[in-house]
Protein backbone atom coordinates (compact mmCIF):
# COMPACT_ATOMS: atom_id res chain seq x y z
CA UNK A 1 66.17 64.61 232.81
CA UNK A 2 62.87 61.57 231.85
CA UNK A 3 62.85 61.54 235.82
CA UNK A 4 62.17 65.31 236.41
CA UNK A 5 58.79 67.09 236.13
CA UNK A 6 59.60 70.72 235.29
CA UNK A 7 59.11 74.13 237.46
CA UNK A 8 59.78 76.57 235.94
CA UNK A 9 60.33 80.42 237.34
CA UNK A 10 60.25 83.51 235.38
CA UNK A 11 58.81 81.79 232.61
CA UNK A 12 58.95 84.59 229.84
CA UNK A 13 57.58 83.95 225.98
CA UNK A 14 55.49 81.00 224.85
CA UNK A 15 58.79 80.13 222.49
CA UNK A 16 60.65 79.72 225.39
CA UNK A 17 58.13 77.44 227.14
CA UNK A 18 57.83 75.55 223.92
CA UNK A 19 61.50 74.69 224.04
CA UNK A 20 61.87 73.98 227.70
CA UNK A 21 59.14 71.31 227.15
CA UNK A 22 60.49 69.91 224.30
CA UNK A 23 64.07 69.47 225.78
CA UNK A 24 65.27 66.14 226.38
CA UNK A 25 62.26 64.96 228.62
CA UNK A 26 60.03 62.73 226.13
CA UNK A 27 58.00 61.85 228.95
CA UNK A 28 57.83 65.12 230.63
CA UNK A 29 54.35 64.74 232.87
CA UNK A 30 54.22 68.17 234.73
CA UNK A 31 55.30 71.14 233.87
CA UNK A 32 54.60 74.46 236.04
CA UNK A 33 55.18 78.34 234.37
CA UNK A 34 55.82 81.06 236.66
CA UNK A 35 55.02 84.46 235.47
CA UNK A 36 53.93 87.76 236.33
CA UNK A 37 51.50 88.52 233.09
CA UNK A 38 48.29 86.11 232.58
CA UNK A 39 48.45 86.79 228.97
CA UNK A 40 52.08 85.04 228.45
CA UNK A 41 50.79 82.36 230.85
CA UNK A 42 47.34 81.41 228.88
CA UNK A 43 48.70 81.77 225.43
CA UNK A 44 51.67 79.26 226.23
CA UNK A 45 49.35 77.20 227.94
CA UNK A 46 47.19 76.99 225.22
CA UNK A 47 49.92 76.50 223.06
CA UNK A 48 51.60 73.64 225.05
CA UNK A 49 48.42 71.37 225.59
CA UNK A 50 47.91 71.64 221.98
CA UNK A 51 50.77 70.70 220.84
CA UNK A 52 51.34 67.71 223.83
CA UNK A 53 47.75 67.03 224.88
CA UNK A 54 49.07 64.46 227.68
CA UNK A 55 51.12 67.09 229.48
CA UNK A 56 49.88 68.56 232.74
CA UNK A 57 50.35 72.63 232.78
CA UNK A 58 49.91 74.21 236.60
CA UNK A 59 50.17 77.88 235.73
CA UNK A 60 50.85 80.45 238.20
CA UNK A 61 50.57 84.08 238.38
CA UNK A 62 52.79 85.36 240.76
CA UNK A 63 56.25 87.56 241.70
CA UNK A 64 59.52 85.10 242.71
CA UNK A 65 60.61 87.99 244.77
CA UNK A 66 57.56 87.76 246.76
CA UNK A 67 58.05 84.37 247.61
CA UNK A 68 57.36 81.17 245.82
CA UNK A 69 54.84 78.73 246.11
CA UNK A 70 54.84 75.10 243.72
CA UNK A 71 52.09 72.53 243.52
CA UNK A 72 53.29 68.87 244.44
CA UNK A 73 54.21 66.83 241.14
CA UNK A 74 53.95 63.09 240.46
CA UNK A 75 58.24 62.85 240.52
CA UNK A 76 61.12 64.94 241.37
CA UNK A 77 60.58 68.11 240.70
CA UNK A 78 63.40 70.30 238.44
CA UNK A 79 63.35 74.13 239.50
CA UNK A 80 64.53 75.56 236.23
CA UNK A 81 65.68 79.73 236.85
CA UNK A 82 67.09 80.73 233.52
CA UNK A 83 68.00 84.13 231.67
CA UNK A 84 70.26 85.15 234.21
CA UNK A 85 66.91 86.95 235.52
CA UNK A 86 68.58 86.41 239.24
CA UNK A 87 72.01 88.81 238.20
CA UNK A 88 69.37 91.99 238.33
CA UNK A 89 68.57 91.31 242.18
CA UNK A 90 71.01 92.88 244.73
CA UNK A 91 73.07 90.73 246.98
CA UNK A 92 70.31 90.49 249.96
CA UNK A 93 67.28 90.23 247.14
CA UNK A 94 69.79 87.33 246.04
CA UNK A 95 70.32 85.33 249.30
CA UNK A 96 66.35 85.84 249.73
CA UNK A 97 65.64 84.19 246.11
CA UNK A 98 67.75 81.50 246.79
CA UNK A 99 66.92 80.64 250.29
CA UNK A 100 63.35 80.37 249.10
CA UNK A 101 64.46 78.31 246.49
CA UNK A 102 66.00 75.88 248.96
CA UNK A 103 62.73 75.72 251.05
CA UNK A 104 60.65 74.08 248.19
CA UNK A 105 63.75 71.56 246.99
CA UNK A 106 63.08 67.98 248.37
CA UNK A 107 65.25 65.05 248.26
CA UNK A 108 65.67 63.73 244.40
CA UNK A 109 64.74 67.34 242.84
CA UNK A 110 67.32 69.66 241.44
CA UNK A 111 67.66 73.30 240.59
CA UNK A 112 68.79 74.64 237.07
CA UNK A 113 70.11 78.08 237.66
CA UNK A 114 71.21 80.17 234.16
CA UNK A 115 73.56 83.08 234.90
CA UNK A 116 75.86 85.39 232.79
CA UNK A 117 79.48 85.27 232.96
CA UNK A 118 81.84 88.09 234.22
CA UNK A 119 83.60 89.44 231.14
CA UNK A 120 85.74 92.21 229.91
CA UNK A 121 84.16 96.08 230.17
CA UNK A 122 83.90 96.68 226.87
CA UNK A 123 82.38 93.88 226.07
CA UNK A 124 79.35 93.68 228.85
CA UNK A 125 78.80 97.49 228.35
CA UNK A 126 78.20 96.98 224.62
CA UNK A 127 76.16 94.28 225.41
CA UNK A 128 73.70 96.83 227.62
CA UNK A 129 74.74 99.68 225.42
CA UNK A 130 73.27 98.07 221.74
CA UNK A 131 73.24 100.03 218.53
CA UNK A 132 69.88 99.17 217.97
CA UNK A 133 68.99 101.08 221.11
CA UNK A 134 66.73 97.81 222.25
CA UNK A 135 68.23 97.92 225.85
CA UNK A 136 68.03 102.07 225.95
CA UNK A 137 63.69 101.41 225.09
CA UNK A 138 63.35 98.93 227.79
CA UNK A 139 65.06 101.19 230.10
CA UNK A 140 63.19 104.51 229.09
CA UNK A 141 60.12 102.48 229.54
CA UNK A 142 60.16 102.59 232.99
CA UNK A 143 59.62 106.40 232.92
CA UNK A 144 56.52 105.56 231.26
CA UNK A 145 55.34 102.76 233.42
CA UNK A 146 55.90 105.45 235.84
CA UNK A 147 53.84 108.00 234.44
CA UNK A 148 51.04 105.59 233.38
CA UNK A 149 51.14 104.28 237.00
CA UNK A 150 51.82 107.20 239.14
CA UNK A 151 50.34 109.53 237.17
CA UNK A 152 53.57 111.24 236.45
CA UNK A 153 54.92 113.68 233.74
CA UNK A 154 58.16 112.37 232.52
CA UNK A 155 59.35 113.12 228.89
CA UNK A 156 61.49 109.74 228.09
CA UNK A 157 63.31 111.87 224.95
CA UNK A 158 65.11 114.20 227.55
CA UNK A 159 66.72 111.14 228.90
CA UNK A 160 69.86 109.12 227.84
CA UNK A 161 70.18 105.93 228.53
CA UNK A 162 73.79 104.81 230.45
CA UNK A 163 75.41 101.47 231.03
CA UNK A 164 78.10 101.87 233.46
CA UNK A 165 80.27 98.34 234.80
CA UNK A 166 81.33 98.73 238.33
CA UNK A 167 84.29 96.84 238.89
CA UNK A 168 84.13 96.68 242.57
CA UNK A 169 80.95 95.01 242.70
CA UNK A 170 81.38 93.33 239.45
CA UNK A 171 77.79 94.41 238.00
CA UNK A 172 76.26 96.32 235.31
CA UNK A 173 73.80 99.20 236.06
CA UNK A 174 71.76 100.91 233.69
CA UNK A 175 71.08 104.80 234.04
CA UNK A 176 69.04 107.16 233.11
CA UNK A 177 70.53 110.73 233.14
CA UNK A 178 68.43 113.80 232.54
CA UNK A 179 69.74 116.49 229.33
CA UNK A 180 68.40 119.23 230.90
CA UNK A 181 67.22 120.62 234.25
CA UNK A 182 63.83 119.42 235.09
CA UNK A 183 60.98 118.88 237.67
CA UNK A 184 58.70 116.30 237.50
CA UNK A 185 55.85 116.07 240.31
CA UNK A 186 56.55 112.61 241.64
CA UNK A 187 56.73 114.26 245.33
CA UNK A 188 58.46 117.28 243.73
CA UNK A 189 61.81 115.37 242.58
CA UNK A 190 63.74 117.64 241.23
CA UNK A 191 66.07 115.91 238.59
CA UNK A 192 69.30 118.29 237.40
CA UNK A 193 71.24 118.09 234.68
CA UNK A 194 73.66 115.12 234.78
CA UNK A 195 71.60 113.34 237.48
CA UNK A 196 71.26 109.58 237.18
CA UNK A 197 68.41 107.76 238.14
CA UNK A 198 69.43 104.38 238.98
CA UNK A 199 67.28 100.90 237.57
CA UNK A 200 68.12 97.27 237.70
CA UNK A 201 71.50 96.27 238.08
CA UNK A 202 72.82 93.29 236.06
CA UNK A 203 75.21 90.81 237.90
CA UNK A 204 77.52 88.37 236.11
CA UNK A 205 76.84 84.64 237.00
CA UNK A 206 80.49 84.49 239.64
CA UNK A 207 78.96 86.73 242.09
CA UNK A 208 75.16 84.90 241.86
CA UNK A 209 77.16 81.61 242.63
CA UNK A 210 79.23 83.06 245.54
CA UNK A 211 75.83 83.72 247.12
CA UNK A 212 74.50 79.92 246.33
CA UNK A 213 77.53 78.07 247.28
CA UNK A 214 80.04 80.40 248.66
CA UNK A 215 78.73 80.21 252.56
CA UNK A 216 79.22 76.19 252.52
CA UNK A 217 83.03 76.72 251.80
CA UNK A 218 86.09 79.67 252.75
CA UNK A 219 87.23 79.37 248.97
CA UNK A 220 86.63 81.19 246.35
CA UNK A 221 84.18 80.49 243.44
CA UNK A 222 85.84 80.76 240.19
């Protein structure tokens, strides 16, 4: 890892940059945060150069799934994509990610890819079904993103949230099903009772490395 300068997508909270900077690379010399928000970005940033006032920081704003675009480092580069933030693209959002991926990887730099594993029902729908109702907010909060945004009128506390594993395509998707019959004026969509409205999917790490490694080979990845 001392030979790698770090790139790092989907860069999430400064605690998380703190740690990937601190990991085994004493003499870490570049390190580049991908993220949508500014405000993660500077306050990391901030928090970095203070804390390791010889380290470069190149942050960028920007969306992975709109393509990706790194500034050349001084030595190989390591393309670090952790959280398993890749299982909530579909398949062909997937193949997209990675083959842009592949387009910035030069000889000597490596990619560091975190993803979930596949595991019994029970135990991934608890996992997106919490007690605490933490995943059931973050969910909901698209309804208000959406009304903030679009100028929309949806009432979050007439929805439930739903985790539901599909088997067949080995994924969890989170739902939002209306309590009651309602109409909310995004173009007049009319949402009945029992109607789902369907939001990120979450994809266990086997099917994510099918799509990286499964085309150079007719076997299975297990």
């Amino acid at each position: 890892m001392s030979s790698y300068d770090i790139c790092h997508a989907t860069s999430g909270p400064t605690a998380r940059h703190r740690a990937e900077a601190d990991a085994p690379t004493p003499d870490l010399d570049t390190y580049v945060p991908l993220d949508v928000r500014e405000s993660a970005l500077t306050q990391a940033g901030h928090t970095l150069l203070a804390e390791r006032p010889g380290l470069t920081a190149h942050a960028l704003i920007g969306d992975f799934t709109a393509g990706l675009y790194l500034p050349g480092t001084p030595r190989p580069r390591l393309i670090a994509f952790l959280g398993g933030t890749i299982g909530n693209l579909l398949p062909v959002e997937r193949a997209g990610l990675l083959s842009s991926l592949r387009s910035l990887l030069f000889p000597g730099d490596g990619l560091l890819l975190g993803v979930d594993l596949v595991k019994d029902e029970a135990t991934l729908v608890a996992a997106y079904d919490d007690r605490e109702g933490v995943t059931a907010a973050f969910n909901k909060n698209v309804l208000t993103v959406i009304n903030r945004e679009l100028d929309a009128a949806f009432d979050p506390a007439t929805f439930d949230h739903v985790a539901v594993w599909d088997p067949r395509q080995e994924w969890i998707e989170m739902r939002l099903r209306s309590r009651i019959r309602q109409r909310v004026k995004i173009a007049a969509l009319d949402l009945i009772r029992g109607r789902y409205l369907h939001v990120p999917v979450a994809v266990p790490g086997k099917q994510v490395l099918e799509t990286a490694l499964g085309r150079a080979s007719d076997e299975p990845v297990e």
